[in-house]
PDB file of N, CA and C in Angstrom:
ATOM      1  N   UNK A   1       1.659 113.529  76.561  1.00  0.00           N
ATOM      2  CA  UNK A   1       1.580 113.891  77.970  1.00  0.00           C
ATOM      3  C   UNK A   1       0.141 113.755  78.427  1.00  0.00           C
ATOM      4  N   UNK A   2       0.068 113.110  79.287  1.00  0.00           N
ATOM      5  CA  UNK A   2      -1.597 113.145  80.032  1.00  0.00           C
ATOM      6  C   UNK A   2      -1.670 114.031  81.093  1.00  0.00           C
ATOM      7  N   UNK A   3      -2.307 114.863  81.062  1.00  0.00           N
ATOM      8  CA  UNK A   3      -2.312 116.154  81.891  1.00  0.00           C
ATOM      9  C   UNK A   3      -3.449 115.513  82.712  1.00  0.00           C
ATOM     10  N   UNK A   4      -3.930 115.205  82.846  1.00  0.00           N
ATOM     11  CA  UNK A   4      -5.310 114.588  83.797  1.00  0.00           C
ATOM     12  C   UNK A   4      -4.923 113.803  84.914  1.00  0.00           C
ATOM     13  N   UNK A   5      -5.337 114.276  86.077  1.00  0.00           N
ATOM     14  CA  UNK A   5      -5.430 112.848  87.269  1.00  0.00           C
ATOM     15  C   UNK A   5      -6.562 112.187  87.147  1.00  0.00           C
ATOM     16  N   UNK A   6      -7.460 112.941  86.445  1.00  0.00           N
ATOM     17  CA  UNK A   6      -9.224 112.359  86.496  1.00  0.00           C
ATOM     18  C   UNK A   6      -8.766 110.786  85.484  1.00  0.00           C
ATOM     19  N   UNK A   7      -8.263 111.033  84.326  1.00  0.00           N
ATOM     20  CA  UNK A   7      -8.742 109.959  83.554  1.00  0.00           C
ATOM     21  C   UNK A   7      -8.465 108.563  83.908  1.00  0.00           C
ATOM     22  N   UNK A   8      -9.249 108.174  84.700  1.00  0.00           N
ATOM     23  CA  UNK A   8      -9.056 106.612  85.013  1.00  0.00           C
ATOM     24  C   UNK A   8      -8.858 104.947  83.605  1.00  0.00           C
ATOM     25  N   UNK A   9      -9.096 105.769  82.621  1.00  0.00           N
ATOM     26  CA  UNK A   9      -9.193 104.913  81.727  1.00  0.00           C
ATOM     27  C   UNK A   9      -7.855 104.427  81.117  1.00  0.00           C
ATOM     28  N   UNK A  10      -7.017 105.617  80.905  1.00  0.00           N
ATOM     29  CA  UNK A  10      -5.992 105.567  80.363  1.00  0.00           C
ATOM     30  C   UNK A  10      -5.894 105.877  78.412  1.00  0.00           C
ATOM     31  N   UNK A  11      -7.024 106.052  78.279  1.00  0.00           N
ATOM     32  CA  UNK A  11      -7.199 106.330  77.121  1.00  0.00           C
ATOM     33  C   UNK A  11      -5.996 107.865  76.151  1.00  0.00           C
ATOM     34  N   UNK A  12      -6.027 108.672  76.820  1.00  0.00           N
ATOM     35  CA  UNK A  12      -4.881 108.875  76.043  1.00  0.00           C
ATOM     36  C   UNK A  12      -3.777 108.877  75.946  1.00  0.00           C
ATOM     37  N   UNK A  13      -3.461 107.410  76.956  1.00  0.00           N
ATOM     38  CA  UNK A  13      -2.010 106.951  77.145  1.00  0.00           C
ATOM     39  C   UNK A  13      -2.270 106.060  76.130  1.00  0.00           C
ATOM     40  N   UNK A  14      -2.727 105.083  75.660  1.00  0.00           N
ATOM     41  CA  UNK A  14      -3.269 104.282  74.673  1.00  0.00           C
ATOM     42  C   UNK A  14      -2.990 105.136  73.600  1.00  0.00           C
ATOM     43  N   UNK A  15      -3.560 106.227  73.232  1.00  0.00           N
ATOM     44  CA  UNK A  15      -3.751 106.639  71.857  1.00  0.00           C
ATOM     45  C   UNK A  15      -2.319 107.697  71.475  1.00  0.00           C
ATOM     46  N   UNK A  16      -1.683 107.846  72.438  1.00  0.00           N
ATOM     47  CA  UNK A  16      -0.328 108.830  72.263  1.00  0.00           C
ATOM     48  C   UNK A  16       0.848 107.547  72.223  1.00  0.00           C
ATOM     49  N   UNK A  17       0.524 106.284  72.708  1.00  0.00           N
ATOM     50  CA  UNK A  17       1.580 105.039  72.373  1.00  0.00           C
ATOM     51  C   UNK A  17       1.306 104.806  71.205  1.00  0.00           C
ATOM     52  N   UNK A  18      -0.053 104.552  70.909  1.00  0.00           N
ATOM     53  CA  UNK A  18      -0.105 104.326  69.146  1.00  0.00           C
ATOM     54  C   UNK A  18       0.601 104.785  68.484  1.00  0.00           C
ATOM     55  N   UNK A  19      -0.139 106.746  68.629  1.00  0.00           N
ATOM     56  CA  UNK A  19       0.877 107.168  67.398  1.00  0.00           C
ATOM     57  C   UNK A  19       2.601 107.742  67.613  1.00  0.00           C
ATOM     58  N   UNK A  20       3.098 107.100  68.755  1.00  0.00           N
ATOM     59  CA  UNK A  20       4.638 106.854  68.834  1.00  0.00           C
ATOM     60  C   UNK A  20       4.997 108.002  69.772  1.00  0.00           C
ATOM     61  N   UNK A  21       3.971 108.750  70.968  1.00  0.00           N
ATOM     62  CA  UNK A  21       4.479 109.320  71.373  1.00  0.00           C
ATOM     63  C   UNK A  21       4.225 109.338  73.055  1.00  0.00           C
ATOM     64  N   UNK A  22       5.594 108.916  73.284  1.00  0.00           N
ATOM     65  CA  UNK A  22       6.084 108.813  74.821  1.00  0.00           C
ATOM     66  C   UNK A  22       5.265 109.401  75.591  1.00  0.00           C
ATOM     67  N   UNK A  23       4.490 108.949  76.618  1.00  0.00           N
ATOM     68  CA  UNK A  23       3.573 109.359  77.637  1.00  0.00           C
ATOM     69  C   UNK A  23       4.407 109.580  79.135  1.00  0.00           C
ATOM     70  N   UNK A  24       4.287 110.915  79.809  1.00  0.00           N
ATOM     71  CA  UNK A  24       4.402 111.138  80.906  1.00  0.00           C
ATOM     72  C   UNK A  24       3.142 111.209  81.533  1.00  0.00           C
ATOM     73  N   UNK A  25       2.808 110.897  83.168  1.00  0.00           N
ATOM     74  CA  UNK A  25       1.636 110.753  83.425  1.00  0.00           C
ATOM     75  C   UNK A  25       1.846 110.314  85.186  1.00  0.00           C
ATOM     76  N   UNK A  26       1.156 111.347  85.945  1.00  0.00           N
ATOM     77  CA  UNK A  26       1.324 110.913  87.046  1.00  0.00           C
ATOM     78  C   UNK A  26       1.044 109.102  87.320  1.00  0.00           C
ATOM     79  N   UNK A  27       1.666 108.396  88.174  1.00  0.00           N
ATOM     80  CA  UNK A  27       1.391 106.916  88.534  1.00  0.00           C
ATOM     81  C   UNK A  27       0.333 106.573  89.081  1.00  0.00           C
ATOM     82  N   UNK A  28      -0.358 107.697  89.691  1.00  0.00           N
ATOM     83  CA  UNK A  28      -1.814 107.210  90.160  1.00  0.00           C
ATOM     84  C   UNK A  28      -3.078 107.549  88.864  1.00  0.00           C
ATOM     85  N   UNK A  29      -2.778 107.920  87.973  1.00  0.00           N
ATOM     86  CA  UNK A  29      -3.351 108.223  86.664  1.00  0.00           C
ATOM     87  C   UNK A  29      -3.542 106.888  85.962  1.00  0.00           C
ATOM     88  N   UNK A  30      -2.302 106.191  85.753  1.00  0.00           N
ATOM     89  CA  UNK A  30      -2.461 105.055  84.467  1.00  0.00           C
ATOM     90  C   UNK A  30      -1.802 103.581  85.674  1.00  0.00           C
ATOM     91  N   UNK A  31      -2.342 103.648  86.893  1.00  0.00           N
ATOM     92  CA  UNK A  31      -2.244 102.452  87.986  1.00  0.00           C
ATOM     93  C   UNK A  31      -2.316 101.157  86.991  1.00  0.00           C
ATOM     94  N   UNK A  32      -3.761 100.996  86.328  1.00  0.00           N
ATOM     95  CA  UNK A  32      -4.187 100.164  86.344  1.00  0.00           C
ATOM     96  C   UNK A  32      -4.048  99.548  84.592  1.00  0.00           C
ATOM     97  N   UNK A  33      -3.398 100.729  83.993  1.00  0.00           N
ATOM     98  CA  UNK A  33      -2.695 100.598  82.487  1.00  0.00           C
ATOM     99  C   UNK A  33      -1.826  99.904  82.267  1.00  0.00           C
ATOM    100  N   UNK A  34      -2.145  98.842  81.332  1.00  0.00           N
ATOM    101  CA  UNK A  34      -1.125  97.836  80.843  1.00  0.00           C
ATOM    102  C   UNK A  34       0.022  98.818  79.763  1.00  0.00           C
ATOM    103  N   UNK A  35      -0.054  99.969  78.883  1.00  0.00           N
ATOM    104  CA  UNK A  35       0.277 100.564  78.234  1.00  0.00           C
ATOM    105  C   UNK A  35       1.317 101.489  78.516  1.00  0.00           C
ATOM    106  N   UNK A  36       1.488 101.718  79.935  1.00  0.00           N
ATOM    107  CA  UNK A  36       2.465 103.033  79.814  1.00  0.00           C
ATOM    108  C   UNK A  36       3.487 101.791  81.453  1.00  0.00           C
ATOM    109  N   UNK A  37       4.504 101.669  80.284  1.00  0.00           N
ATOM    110  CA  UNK A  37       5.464 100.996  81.719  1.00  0.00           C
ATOM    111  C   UNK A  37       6.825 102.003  81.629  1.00  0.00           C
ATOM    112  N   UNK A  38       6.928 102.643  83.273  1.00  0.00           N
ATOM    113  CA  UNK A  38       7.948 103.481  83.321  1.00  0.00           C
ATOM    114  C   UNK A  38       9.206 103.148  82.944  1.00  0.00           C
ATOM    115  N   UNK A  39       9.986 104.188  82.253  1.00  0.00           N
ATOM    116  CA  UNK A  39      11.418 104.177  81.491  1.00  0.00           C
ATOM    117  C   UNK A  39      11.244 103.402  80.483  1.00  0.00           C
ATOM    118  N   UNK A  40      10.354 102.302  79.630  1.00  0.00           N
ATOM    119  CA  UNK A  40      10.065 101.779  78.707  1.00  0.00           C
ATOM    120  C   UNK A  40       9.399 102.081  77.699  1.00  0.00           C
ATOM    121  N   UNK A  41       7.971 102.385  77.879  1.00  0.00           N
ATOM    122  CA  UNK A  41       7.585 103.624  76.913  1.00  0.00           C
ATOM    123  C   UNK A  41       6.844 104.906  77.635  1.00  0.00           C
ATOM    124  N   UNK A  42       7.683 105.485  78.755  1.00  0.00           N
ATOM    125  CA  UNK A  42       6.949 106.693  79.254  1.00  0.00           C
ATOM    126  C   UNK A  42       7.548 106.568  80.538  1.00  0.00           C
ATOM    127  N   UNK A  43       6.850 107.918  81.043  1.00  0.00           N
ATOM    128  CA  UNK A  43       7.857 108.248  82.535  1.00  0.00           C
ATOM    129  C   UNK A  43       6.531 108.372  83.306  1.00  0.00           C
ATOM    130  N   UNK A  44       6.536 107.508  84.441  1.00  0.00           N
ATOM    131  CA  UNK A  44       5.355 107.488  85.534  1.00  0.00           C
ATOM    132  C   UNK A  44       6.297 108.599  86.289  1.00  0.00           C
ATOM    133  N   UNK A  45       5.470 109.714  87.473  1.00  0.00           N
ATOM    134  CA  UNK A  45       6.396 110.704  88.174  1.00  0.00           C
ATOM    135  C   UNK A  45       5.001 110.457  88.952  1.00  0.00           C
ATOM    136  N   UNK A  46       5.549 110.896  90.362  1.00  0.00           N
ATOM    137  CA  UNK A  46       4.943 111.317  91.575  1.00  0.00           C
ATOM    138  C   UNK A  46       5.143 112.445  91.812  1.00  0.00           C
ATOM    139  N   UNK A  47       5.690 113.482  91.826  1.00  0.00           N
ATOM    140  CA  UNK A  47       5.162 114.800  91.928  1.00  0.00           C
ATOM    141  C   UNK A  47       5.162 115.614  90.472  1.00  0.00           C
ATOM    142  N   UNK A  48       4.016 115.663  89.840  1.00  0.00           N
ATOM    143  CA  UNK A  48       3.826 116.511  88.661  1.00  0.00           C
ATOM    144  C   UNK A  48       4.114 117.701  88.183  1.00  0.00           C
ATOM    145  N   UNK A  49       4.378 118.822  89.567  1.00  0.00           N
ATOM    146  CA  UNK A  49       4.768 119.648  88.990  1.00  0.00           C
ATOM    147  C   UNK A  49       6.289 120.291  88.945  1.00  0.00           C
ATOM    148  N   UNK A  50       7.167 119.251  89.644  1.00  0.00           N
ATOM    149  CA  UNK A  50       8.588 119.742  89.722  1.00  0.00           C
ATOM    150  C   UNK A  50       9.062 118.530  88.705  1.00  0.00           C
ATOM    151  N   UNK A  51       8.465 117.299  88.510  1.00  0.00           N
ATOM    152  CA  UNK A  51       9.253 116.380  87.793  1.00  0.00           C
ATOM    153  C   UNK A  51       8.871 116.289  85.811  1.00  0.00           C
ATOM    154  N   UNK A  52       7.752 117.152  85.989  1.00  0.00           N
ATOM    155  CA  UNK A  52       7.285 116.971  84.533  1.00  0.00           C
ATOM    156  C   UNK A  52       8.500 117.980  83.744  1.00  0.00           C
ATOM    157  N   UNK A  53       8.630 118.898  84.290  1.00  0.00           N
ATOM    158  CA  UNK A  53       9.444 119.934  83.548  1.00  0.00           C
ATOM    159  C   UNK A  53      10.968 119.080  82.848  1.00  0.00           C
ATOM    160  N   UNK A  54      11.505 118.307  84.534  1.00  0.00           N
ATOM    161  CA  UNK A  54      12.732 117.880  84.349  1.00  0.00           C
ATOM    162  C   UNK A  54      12.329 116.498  83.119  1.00  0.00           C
ATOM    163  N   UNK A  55      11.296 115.466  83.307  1.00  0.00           N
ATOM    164  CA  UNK A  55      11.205 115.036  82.236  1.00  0.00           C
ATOM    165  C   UNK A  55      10.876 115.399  80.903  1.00  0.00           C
ATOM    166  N   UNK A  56      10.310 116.102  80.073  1.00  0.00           N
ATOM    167  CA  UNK A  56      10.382 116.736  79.400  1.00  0.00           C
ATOM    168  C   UNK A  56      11.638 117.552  78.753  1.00  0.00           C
ATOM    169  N   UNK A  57      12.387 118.201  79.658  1.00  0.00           N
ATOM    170  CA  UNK A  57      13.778 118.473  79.306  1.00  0.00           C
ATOM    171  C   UNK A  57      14.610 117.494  78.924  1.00  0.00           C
ATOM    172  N   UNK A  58      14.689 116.361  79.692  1.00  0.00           N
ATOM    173  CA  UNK A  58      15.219 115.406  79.280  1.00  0.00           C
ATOM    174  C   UNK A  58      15.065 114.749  77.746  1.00  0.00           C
ATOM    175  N   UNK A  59      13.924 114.420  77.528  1.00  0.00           N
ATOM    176  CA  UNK A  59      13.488 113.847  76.045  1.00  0.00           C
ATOM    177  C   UNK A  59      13.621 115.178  75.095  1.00  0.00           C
ATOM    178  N   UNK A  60      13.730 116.634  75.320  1.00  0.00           N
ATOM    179  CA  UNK A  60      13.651 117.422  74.298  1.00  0.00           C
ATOM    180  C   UNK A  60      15.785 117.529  73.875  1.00  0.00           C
ATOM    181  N   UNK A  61      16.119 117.414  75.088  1.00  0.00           N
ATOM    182  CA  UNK A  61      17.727 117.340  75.067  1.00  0.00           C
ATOM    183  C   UNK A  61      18.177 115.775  74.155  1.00  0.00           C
ATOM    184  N   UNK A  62      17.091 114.804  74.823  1.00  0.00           N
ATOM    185  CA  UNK A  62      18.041 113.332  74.357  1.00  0.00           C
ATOM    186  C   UNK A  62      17.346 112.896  73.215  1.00  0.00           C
ATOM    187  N   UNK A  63      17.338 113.046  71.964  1.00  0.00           N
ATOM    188  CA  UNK A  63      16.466 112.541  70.913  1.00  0.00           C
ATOM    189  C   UNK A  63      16.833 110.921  71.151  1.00  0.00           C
ATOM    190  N   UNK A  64      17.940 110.123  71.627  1.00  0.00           N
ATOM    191  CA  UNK A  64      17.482 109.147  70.797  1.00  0.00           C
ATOM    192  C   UNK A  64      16.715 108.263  72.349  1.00  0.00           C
ATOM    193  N   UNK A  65      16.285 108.974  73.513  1.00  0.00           N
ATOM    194  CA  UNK A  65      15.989 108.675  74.424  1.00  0.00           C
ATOM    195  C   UNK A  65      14.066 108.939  73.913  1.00  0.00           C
ATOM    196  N   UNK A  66      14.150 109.666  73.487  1.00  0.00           N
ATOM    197  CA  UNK A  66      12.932 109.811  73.297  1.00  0.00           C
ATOM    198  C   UNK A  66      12.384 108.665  72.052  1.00  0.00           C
ATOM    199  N   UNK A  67      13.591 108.893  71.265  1.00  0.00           N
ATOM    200  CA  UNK A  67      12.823 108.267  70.061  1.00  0.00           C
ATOM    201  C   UNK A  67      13.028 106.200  70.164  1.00  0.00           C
ATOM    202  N   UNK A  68      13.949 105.936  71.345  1.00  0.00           N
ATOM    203  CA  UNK A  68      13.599 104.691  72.146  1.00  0.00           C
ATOM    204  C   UNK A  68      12.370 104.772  72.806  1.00  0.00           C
ATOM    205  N   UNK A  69      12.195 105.225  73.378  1.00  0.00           N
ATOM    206  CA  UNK A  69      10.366 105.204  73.944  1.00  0.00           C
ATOM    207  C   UNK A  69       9.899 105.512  73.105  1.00  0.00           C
ATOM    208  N   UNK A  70       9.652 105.884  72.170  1.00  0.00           N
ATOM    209  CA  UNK A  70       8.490 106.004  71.168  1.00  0.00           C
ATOM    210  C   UNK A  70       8.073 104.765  70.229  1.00  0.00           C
ATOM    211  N   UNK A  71       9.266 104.112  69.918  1.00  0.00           N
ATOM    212  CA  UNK A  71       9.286 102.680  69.379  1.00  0.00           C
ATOM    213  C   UNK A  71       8.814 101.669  69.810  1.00  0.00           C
ATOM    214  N   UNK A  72       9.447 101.923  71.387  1.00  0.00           N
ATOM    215  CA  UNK A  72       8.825 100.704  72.314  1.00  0.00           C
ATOM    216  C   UNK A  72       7.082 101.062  72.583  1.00  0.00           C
ATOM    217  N   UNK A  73       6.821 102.490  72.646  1.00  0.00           N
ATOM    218  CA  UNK A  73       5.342 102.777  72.897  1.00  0.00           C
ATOM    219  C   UNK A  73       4.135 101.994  72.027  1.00  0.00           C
ATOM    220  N   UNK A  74       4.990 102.320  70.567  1.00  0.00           N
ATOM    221  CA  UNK A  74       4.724 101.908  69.622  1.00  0.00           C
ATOM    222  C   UNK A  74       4.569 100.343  69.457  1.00  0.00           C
ATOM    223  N   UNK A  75       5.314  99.223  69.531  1.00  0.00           N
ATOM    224  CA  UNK A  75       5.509  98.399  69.461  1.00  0.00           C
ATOM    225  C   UNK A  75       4.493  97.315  70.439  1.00  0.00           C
ATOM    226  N   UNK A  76       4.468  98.334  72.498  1.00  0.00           N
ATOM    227  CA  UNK A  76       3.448  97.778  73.180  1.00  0.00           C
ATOM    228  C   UNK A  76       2.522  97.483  72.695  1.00  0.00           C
ATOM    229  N   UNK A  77       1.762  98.651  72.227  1.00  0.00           N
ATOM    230  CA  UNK A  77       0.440  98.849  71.287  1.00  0.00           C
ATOM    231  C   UNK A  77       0.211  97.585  70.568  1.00  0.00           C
ATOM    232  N   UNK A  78       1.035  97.415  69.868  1.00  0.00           N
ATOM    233  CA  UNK A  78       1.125  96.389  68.432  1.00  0.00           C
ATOM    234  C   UNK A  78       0.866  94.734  69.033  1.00  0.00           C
ATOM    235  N   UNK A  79       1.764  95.026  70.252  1.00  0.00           N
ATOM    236  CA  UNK A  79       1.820  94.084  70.938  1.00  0.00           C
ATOM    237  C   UNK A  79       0.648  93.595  71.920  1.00  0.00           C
ATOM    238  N   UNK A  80      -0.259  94.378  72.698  1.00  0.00           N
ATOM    239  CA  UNK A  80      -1.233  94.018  73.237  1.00  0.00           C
ATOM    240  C   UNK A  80      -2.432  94.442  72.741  1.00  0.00           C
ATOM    241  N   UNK A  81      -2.966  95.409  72.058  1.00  0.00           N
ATOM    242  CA  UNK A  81      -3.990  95.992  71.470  1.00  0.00           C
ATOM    243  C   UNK A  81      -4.121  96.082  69.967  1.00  0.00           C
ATOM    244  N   UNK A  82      -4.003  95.497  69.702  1.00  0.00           N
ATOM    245  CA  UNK A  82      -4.340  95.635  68.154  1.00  0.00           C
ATOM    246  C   UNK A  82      -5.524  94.414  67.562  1.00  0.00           C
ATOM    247  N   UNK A  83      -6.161  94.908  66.669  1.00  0.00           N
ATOM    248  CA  UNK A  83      -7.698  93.984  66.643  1.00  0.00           C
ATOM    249  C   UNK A  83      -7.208  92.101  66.805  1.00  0.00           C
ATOM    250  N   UNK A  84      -6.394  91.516  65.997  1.00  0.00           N
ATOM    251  CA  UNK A  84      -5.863  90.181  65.999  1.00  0.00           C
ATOM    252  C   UNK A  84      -5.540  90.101  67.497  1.00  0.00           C
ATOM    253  N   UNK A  85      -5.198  91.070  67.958  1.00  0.00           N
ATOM    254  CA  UNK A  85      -4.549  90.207  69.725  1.00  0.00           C
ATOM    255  C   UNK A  85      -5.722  90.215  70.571  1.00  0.00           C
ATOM    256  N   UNK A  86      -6.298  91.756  70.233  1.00  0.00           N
ATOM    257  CA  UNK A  86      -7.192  91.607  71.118  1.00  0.00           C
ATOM    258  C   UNK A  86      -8.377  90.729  71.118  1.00  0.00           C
ATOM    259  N   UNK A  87      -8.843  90.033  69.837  1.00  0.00           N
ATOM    260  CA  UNK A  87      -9.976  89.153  69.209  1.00  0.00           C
ATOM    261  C   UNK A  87      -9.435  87.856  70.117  1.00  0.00           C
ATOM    262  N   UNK A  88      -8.002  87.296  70.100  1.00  0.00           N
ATOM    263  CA  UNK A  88      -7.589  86.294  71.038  1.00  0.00           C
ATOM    264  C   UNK A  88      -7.801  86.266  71.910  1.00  0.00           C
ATOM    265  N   UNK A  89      -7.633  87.146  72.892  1.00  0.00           N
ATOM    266  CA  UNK A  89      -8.336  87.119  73.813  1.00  0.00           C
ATOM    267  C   UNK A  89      -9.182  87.035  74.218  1.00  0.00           C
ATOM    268  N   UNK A  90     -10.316  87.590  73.297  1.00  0.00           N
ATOM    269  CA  UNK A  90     -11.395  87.553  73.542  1.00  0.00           C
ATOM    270  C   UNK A  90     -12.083  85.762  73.518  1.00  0.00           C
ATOM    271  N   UNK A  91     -11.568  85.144  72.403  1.00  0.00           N
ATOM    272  CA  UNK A  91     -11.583  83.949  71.771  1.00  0.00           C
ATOM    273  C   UNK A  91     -10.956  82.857  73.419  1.00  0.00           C
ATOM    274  N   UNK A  92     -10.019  83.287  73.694  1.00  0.00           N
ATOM    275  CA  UNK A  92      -9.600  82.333  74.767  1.00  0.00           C
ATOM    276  C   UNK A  92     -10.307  82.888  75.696  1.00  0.00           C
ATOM    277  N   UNK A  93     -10.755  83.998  76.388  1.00  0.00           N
ATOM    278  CA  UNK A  93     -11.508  83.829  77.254  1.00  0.00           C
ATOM    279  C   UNK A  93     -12.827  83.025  77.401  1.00  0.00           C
ATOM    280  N   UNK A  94     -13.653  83.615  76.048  1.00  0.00           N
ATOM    281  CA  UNK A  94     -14.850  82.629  76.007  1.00  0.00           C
ATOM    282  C   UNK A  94     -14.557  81.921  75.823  1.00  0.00           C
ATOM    283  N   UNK A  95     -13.677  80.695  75.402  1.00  0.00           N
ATOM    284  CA  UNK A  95     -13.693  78.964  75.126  1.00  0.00           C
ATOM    285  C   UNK A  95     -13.669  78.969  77.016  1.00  0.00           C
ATOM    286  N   UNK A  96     -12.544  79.773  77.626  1.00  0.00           N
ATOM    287  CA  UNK A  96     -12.525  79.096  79.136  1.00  0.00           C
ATOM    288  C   UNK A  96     -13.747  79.033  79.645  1.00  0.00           C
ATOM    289  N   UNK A  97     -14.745  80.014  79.234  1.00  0.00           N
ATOM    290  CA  UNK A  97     -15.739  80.399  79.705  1.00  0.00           C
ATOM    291  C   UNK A  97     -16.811  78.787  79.553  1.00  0.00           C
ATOM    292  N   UNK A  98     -16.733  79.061  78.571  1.00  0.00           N
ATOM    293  CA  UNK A  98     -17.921  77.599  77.676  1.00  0.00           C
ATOM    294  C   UNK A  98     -17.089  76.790  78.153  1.00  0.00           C
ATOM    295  N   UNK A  99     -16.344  76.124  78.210  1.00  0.00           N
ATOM    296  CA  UNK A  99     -15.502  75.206  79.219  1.00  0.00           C
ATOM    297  C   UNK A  99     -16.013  74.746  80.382  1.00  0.00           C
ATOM    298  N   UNK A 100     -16.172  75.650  81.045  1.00  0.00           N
ATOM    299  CA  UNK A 100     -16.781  76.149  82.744  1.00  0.00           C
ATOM    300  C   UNK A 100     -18.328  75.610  82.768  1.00  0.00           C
ATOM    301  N   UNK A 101     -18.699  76.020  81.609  1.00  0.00           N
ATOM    302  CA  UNK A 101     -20.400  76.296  81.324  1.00  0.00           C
ATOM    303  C   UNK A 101     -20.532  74.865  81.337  1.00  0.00           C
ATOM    304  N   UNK A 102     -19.760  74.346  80.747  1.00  0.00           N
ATOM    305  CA  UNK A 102     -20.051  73.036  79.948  1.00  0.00           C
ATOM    306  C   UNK A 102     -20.357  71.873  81.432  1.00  0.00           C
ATOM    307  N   UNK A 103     -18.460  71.695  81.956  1.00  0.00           N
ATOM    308  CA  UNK A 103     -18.260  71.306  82.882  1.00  0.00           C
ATOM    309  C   UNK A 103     -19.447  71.187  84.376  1.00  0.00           C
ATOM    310  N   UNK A 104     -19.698  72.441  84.355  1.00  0.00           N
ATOM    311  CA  UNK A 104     -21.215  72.849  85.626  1.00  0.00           C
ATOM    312  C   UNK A 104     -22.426  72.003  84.934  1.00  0.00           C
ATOM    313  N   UNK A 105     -22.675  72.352  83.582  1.00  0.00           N
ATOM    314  CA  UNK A 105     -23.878  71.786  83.665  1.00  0.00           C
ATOM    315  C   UNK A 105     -23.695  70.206  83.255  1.00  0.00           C
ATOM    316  N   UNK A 106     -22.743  69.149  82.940  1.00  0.00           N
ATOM    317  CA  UNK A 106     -22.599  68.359  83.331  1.00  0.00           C
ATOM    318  C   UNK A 106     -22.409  67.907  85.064  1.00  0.00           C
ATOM    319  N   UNK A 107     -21.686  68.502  85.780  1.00  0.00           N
ATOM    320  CA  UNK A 107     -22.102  68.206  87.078  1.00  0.00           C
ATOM    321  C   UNK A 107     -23.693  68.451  87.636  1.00  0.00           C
ATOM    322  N   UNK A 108     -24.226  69.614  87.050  1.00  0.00           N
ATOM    323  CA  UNK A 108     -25.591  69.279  87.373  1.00  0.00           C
ATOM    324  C   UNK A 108     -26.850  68.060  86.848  1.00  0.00           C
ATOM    325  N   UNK A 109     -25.974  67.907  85.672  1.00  0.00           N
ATOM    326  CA  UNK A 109     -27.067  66.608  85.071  1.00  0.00           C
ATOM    327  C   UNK A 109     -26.449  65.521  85.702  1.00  0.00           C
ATOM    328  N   UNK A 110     -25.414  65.239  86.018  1.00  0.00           N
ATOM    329  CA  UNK A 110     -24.693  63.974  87.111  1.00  0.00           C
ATOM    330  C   UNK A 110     -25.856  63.848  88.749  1.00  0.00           C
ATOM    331  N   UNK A 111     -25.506  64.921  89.500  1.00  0.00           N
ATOM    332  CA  UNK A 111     -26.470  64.925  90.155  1.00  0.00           C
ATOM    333  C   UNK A 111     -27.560  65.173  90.131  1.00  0.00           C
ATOM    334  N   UNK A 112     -28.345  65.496  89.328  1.00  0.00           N
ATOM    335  CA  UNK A 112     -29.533  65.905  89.121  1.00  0.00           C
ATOM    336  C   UNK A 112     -30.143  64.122  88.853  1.00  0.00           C
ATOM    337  N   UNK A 113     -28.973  63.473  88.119  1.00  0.00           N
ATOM    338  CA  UNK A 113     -29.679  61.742  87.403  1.00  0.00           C
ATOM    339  C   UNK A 113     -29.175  60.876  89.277  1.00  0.00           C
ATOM    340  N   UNK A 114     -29.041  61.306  89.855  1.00  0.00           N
ATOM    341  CA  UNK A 114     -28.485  60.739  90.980  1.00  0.00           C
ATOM    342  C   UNK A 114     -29.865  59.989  91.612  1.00  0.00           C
TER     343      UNK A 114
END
């Protein structure tokens, strides 16, 4: 559960998907979080204090509702953050990057020999 509206980071929606456990979290909290997608692994709610209770009841009543989001929480994680995915990315961004680099400063030595 992320009790915070402050945390803009999303960081312990990240670290409660890791270790397999379903994140509730107001929607203006984790906006900008690739990690917490509602009814998939966690419940986004707009009013926090009448809907957290009812979610929560829900996952303590439905084990295998809960323990489906926890898998999938689990699995996001695995799936976008983990050192190998995230190093790819990193790897394809900079080639686009040096790509770019490359490309410019050949157009500048084109015109520059003009």
């Amino acid at each position: 559960v992320v009790t915070s509206d402050q945390d803009l980071m999303g960081l312990p929606a990240l670290e409660a998907s890791a270790a397999g456990v379903p994140v509730v979290a107001p929607k203006a909290t984790v906006s900008g979080s690739d990690c917490l997608v509602d009814g998939q692994t966690g419940r986004l709610i707009d009013d926090w204090e009448t809907s957290l209770s009812s979610v929560l009841d829900t996952w303590i009543h439905q084990a295998p509702e809960w323990e489906r989001l926890s898998r999938s929480a689990r699995q996001r994680i695995r799936d976008l953050h983990t050192p190998p995915v995230i190093g790819q990315l990193w790897h394809d961004h900079l080639s686009r990057l040096l790509s770019a680099s490359r490309k410019g400063l050949a157009a500048a030595a084109s015109t520059a020999n003009r």
